[in-house]
C-alpha atoms as a PDB file:
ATOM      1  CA  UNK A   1       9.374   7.634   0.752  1.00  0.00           C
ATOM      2  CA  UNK A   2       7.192  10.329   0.825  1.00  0.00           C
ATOM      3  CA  UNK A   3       6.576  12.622   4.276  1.00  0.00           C
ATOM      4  CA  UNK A   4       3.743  10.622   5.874  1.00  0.00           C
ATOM      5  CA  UNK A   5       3.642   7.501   4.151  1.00  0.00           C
ATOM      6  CA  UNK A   6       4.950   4.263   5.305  1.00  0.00           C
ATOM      7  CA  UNK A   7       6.058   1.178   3.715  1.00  0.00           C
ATOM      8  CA  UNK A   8       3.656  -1.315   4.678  1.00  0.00           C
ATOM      9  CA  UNK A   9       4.620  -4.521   2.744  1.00  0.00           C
ATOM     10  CA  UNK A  10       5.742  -5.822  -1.118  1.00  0.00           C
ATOM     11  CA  UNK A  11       3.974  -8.700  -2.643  1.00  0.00           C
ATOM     12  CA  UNK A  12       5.072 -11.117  -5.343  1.00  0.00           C
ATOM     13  CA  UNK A  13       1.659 -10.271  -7.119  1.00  0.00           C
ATOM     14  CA  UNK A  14      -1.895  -8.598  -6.391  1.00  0.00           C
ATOM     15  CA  UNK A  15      -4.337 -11.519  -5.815  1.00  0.00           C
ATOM     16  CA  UNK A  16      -3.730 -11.711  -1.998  1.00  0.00           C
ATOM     17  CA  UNK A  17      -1.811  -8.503  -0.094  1.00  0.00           C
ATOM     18  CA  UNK A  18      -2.490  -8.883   3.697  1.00  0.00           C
ATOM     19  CA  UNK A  19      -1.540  -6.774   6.005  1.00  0.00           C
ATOM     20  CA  UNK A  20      -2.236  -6.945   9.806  1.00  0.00           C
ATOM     21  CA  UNK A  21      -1.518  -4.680  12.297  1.00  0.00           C
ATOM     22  CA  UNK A  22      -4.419  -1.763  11.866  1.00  0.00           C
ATOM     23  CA  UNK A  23      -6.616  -0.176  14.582  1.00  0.00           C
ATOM     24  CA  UNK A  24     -10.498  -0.640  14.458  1.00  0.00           C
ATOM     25  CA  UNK A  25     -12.307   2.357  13.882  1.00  0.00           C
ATOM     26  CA  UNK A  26      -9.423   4.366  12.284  1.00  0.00           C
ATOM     27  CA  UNK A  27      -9.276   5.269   8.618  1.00  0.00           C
ATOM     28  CA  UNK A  28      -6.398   4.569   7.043  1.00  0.00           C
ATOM     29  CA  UNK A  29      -5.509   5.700   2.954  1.00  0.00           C
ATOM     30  CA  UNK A  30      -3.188   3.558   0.662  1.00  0.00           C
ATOM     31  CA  UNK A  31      -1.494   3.942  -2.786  1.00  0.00           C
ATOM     32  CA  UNK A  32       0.851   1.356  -4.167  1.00  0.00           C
ATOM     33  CA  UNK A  33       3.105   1.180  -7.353  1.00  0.00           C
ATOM     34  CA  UNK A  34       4.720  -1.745  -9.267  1.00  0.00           C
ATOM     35  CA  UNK A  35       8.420  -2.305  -9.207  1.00  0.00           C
ATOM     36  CA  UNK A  36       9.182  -4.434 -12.568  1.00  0.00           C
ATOM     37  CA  UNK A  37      11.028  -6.918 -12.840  1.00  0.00           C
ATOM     38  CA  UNK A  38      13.808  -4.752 -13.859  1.00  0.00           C
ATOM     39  CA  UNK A  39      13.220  -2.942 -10.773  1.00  0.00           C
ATOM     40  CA  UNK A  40      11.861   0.409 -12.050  1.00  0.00           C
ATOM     41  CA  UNK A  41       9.574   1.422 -10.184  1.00  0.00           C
ATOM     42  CA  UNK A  42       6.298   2.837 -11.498  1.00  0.00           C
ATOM     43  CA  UNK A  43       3.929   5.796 -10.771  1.00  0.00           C
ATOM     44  CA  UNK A  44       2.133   6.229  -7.504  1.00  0.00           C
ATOM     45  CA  UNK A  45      -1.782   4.824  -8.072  1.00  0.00           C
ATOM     46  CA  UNK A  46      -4.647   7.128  -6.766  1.00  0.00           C
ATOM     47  CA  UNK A  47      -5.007   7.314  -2.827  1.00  0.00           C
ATOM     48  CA  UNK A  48      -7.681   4.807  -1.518  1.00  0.00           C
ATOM     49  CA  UNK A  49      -9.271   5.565   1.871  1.00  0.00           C
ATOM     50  CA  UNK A  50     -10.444   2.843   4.157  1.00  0.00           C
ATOM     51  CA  UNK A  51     -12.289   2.590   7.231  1.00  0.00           C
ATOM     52  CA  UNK A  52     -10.750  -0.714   9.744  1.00  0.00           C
ATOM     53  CA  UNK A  53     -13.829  -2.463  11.052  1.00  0.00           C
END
């Protein structure tokens, strides 16, 4: 993993990823990858930035 980045959860598909456990008010950025079923694992997306409300 990357300096700075956390894993934060894998999911069996993309339809519903919840996560819990994020402050109000703070931003927080995410990027995610797929791991195929032959477990190679795929670029890094583009960094979304989101504010908690």
């Amino acid at each position: 993993m990357d300096e700075g980045w956390y894993h934060k959860g894998s999911f069996a598909d993309c339809t519903e990823m919840i996560m819990s456990g994020f402050q109000s008010g703070k931003q927080y950025s995410f990027r995610c990858r797929i791991i195929g079923r032959d477990n190679k694992v795929g670029p890094w997306s583009h960094i979304v930035s989101l504010m908690v409300t």
